[in-house]
C-alpha atoms as a PDB file:
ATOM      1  CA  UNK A   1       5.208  42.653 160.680  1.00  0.00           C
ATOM      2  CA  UNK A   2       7.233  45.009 162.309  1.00  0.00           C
ATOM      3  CA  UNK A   3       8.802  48.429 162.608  1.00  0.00           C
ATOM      4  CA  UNK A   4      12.613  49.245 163.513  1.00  0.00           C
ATOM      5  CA  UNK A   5      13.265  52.495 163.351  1.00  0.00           C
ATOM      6  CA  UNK A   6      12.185  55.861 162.405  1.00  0.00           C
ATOM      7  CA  UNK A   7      14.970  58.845 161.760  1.00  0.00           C
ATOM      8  CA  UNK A   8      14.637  62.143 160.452  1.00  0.00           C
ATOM      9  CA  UNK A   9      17.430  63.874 158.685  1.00  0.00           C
ATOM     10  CA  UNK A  10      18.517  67.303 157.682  1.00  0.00           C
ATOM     11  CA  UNK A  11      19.386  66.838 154.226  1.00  0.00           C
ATOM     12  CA  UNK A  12      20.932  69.894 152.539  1.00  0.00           C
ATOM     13  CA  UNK A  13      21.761  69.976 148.819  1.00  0.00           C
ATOM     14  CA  UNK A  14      25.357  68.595 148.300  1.00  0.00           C
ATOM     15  CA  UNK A  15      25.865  67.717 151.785  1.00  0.00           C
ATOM     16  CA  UNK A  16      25.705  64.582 154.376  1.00  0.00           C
ATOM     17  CA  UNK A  17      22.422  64.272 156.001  1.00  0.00           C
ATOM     18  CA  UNK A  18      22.479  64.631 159.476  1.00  0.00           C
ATOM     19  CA  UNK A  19      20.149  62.777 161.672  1.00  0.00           C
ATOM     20  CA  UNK A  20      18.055  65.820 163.709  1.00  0.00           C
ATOM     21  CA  UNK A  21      16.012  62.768 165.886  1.00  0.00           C
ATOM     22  CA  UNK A  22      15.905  59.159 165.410  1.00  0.00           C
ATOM     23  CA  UNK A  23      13.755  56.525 167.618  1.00  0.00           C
ATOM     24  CA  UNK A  24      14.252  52.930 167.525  1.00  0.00           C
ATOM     25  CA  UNK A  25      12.502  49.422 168.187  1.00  0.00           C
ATOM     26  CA  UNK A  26      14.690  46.653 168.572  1.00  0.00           C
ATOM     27  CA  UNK A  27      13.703  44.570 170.980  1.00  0.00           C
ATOM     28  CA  UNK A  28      13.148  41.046 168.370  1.00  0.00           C
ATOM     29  CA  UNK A  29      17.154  40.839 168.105  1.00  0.00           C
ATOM     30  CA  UNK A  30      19.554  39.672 170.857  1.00  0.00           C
ATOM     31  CA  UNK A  31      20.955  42.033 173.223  1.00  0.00           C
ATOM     32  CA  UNK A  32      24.217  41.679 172.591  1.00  0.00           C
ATOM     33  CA  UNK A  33      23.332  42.513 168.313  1.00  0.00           C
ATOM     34  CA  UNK A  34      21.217  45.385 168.560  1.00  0.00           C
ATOM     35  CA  UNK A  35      24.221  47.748 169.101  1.00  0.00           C
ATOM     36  CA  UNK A  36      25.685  46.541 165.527  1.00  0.00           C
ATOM     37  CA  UNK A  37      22.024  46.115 164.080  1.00  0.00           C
ATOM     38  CA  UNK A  38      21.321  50.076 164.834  1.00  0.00           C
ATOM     39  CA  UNK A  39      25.145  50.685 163.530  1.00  0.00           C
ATOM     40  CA  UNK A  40      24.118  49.078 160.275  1.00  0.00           C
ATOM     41  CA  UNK A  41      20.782  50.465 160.251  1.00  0.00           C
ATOM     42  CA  UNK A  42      21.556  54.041 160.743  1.00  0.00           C
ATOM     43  CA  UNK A  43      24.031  54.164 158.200  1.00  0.00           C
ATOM     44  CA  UNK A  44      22.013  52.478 155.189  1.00  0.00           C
ATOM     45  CA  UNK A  45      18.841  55.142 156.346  1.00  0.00           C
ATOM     46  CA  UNK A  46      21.602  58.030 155.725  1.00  0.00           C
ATOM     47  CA  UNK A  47      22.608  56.695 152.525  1.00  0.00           C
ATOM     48  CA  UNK A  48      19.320  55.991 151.342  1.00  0.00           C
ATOM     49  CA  UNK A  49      18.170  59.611 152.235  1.00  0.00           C
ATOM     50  CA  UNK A  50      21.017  61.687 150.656  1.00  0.00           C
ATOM     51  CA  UNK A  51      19.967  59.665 147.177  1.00  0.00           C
ATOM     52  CA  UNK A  52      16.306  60.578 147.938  1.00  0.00           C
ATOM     53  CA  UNK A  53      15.646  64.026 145.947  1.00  0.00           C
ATOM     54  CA  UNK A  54      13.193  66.488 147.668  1.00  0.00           C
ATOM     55  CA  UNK A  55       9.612  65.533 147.135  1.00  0.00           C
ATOM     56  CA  UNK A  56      10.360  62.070 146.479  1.00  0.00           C
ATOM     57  CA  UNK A  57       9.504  58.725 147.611  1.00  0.00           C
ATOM     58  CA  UNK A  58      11.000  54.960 147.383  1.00  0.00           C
ATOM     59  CA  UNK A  59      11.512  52.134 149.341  1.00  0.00           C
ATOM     60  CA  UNK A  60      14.695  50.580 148.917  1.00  0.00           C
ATOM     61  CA  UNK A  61      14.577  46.853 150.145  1.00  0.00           C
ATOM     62  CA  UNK A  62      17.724  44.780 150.726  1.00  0.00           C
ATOM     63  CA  UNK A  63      17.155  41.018 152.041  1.00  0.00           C
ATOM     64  CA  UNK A  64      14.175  40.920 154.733  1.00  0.00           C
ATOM     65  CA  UNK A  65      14.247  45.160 155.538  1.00  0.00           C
ATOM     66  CA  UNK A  66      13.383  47.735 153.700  1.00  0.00           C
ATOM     67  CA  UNK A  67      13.611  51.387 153.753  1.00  0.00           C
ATOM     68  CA  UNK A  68      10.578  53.761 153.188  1.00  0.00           C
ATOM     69  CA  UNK A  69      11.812  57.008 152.101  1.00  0.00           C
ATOM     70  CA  UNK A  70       9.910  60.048 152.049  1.00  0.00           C
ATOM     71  CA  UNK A  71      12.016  63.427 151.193  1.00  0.00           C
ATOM     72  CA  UNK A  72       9.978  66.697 151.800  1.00  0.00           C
ATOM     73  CA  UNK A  73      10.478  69.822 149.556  1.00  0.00           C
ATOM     74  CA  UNK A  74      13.580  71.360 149.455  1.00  0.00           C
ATOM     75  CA  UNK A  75      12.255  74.344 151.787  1.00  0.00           C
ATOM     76  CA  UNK A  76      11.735  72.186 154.465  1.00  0.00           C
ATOM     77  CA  UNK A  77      14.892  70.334 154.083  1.00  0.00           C
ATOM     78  CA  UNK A  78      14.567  66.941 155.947  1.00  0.00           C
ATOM     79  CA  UNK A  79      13.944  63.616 154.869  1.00  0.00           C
ATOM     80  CA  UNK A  80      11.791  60.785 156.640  1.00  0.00           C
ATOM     81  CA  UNK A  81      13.424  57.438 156.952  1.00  0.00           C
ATOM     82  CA  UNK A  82      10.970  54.514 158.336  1.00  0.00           C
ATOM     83  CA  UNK A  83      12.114  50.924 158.407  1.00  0.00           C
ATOM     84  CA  UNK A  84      10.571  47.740 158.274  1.00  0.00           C
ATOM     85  CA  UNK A  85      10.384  44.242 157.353  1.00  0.00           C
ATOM     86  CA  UNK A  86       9.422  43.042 153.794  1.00  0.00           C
ATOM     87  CA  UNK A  87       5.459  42.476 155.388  1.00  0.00           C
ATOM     88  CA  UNK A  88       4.816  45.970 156.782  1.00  0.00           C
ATOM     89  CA  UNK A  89       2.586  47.747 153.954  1.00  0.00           C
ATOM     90  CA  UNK A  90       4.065  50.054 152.263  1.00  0.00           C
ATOM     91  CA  UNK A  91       1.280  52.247 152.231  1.00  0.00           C
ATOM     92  CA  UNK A  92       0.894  52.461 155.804  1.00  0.00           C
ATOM     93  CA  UNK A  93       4.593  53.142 156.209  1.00  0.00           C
ATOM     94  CA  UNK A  94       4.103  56.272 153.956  1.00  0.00           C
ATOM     95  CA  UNK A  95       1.324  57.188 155.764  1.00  0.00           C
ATOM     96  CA  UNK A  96       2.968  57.314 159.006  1.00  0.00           C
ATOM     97  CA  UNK A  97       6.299  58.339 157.100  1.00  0.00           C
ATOM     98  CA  UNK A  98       3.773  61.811 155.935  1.00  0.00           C
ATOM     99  CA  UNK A  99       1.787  62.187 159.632  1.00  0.00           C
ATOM    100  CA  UNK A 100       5.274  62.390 161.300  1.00  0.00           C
ATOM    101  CA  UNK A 101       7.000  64.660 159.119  1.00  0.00           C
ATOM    102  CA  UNK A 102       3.980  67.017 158.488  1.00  0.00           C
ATOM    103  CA  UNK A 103       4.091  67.371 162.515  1.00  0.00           C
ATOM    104  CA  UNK A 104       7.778  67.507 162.842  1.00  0.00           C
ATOM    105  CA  UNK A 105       7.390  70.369 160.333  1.00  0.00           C
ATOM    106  CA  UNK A 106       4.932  71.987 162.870  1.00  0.00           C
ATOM    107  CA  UNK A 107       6.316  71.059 166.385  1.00  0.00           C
ATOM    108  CA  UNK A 108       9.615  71.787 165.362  1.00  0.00           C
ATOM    109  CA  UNK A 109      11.159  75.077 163.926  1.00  0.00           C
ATOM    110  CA  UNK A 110      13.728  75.180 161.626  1.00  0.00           C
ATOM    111  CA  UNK A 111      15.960  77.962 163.293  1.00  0.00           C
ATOM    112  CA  UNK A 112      16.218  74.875 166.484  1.00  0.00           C
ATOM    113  CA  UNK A 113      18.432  72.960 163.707  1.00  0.00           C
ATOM    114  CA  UNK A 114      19.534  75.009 160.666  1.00  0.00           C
ATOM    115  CA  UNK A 115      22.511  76.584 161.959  1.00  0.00           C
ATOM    116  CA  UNK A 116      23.755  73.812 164.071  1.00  0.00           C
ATOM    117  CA  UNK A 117      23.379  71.638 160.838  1.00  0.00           C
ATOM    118  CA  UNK A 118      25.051  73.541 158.827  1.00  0.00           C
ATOM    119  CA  UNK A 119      28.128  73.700 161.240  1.00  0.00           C
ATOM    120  CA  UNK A 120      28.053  70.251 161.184  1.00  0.00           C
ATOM    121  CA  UNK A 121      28.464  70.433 157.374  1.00  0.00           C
ATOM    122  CA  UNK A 122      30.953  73.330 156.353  1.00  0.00           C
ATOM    123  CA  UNK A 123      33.196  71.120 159.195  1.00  0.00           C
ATOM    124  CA  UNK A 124      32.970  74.109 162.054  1.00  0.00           C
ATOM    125  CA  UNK A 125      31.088  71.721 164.560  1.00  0.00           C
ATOM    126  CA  UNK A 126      31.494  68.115 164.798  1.00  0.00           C
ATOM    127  CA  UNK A 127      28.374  65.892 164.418  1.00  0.00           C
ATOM    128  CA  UNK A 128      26.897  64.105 167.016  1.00  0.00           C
ATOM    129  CA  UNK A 129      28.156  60.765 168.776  1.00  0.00           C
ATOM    130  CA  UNK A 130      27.439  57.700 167.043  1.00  0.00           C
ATOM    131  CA  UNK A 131      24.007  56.795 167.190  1.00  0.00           C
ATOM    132  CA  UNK A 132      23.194  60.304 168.161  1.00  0.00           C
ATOM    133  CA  UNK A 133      20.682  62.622 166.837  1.00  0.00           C
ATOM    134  CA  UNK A 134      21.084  67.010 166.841  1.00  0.00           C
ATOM    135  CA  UNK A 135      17.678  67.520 168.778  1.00  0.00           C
ATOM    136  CA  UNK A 136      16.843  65.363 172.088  1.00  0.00           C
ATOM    137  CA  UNK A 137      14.099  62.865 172.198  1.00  0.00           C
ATOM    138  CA  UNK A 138      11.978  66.060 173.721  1.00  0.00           C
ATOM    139  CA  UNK A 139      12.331  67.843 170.990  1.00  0.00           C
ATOM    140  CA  UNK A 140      10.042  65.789 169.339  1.00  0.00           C
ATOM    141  CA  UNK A 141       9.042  62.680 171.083  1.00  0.00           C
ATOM    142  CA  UNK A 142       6.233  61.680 168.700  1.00  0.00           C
ATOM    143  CA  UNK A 143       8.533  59.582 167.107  1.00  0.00           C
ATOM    144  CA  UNK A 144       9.354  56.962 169.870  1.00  0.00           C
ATOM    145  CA  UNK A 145       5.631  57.392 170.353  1.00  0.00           C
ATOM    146  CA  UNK A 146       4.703  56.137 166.648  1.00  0.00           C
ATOM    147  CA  UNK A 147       7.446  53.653 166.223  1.00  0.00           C
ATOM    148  CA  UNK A 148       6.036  51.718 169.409  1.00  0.00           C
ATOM    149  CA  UNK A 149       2.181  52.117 168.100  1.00  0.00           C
ATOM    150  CA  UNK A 150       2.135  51.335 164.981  1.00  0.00           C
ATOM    151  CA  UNK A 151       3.873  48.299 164.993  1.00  0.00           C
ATOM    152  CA  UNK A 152       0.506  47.051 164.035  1.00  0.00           C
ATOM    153  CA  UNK A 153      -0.202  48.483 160.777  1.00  0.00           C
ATOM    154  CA  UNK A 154      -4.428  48.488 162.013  1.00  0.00           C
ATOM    155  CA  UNK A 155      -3.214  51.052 164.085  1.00  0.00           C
ATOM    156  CA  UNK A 156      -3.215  53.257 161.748  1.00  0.00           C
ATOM    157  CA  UNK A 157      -6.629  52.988 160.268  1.00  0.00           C
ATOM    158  CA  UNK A 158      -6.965  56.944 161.125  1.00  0.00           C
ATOM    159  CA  UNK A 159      -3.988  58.343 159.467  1.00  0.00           C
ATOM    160  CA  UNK A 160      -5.035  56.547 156.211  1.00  0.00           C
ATOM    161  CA  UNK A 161      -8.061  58.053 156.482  1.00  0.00           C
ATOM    162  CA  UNK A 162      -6.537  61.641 156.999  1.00  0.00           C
ATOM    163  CA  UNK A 163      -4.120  60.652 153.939  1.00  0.00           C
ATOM    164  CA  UNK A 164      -5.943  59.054 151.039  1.00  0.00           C
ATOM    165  CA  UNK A 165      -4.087  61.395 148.502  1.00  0.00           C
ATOM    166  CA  UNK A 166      -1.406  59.599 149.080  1.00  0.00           C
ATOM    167  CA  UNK A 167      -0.703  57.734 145.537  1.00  0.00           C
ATOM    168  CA  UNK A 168       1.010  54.496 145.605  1.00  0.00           C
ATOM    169  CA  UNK A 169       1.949  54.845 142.105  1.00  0.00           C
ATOM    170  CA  UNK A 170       4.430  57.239 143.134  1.00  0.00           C
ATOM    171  CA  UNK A 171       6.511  55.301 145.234  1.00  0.00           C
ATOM    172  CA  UNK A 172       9.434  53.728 143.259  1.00  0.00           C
ATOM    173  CA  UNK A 173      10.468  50.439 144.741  1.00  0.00           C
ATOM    174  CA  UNK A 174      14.494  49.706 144.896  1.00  0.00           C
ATOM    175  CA  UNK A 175      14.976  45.591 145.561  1.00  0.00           C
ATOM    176  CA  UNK A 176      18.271  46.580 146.354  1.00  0.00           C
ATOM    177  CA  UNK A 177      20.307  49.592 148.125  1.00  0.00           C
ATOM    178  CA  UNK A 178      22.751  49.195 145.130  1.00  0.00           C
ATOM    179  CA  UNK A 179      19.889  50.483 142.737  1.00  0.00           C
ATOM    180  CA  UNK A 180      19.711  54.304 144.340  1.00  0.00           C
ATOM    181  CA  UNK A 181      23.316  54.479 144.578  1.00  0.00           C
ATOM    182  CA  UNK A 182      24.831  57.110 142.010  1.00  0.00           C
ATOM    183  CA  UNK A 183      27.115  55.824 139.045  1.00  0.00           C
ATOM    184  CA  UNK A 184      30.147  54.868 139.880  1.00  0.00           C
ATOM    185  CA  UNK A 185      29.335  54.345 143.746  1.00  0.00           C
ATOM    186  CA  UNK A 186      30.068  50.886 145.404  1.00  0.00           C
ATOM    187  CA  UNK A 187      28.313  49.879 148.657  1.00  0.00           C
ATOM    188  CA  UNK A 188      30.983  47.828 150.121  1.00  0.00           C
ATOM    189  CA  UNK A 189      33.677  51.082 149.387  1.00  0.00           C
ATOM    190  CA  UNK A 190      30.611  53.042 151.200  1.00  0.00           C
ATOM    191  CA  UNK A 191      30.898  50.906 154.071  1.00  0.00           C
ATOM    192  CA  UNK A 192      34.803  51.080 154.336  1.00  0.00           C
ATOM    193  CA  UNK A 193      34.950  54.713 154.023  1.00  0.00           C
ATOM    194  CA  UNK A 194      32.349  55.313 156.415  1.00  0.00           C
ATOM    195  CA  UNK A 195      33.263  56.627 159.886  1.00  0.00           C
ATOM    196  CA  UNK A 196      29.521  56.629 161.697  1.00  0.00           C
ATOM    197  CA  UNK A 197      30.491  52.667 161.618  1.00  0.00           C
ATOM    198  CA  UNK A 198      32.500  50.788 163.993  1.00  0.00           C
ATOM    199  CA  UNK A 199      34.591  48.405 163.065  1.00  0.00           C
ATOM    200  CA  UNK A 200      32.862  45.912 164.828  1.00  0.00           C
ATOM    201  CA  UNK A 201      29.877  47.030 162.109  1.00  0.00           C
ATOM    202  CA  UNK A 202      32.059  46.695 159.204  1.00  0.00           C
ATOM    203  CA  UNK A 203      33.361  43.189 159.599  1.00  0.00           C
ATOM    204  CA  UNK A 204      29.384  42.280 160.475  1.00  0.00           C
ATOM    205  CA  UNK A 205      28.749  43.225 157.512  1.00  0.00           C
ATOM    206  CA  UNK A 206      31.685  41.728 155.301  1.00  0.00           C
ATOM    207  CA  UNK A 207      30.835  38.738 157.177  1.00  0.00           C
ATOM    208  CA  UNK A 208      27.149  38.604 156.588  1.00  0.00           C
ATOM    209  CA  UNK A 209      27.616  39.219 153.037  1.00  0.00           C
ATOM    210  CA  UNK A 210      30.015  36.805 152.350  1.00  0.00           C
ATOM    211  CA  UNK A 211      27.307  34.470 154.066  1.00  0.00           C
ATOM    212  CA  UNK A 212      24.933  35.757 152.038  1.00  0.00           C
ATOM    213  CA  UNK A 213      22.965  36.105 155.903  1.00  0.00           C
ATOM    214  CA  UNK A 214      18.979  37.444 156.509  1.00  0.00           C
ATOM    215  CA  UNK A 215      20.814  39.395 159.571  1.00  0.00           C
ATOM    216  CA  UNK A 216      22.147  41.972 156.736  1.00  0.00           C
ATOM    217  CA  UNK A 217      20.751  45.404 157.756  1.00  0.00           C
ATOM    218  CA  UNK A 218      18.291  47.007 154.870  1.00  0.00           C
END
């Protein structure tokens, strides 16, 4: 089982989400493909979240990852994003998915992103770099914290505990990022379009696909 990353985004009605702090474990994939792997990564977690209306929750898998995808109400305005391999339980994942966002929520005021967010969006400010989040890792370093200990899923024994309302029949399960795009939409014209990806990214992707590969990201 195992955990690769964990992003939080700003996701404003009728806009791009914008990652606000991401934190990532990818130490089971070569060195020279974890570049390309967090390319990948990061980009299906942003598409997955600006499909993800607020107070809503689905896991969209695709091959051997899978996205857990927790959106909080629209007050709030962010959206959770933890993935993970096929084995990680999905109710652990939306237990940790709830713990972190209920104390990003607390740790982190709203008036430390809003504005610079919605620069970002209205196209005064440009976003961050690639692979960059709005807030530093101090802003809220919880998440590199979580995404290291709960790799094992009996880690988190005590948030379960703290979060038995959490209903399980609520979570709508996607076998495929295809199934939460919007009518119309196309994946691979997603992935052309898209400039957070290099085009070293894009052609691992074409070429993954057309090999039908496990190393397809989500």
């Amino acid at each position: 089982m195992q955990l690769y990353g964990l992003l939080i985004f700003a996701n404003p009605p009728g806009a791009p989400a914008v990652p606000l702090t991401t934190a990532w474990e990818l130490g089971s994939f070569g060195w020279l493909q974890r570049g390309t792997v967090q390319d990948m990564m990061g980009f299906m977690a942003k598409t997955v979240a600006e499909r993800t209306k607020p107070t809503q929750r689905q896991s969209v898998q695709e091959n051997s990852y899978v996205a857990h995808v927790h959106s909080r109400p629209a007050s709030d305005g962010i959206c959770g994003v933890l993935i993970s391999d096929t084995e990680y339980p999905v109710r652990v994942a939306f237990s940790l998915l709830n713990k972190t966002l209920d104390e990003f929520v607390i740790k982190v005021q709203k008036s430390q992103w809003e504005s610079r967010v919605n620069a970002i969006t209205t196209g005064s400010a440009t976003a961050p770099p690639k692979g960059e989040a709005v807030l530093g890792i101090s802003a809220f370093p919880q998440a590199a914290d979580y995404i290291k200990r709960y790799q094992d899923p009996r880690q988190a024994d005590t948030i379960m505990k703290v979060q038995q309302e959490l209903d399980e029949t609520k979570i709508v399960l996607h076998k495929t990022i295809d199934s939460v795009l919007q009518r119309g939409e196309d994946l691979d014209k997603l992935v052309e379009k898209s400039g957070t990806l290099s085009e070293q990214s894009k052609m691992f992707y074409k070429t993954a696909k057309k090999a039908d590969s496990c190393c397809v990201v989500m």
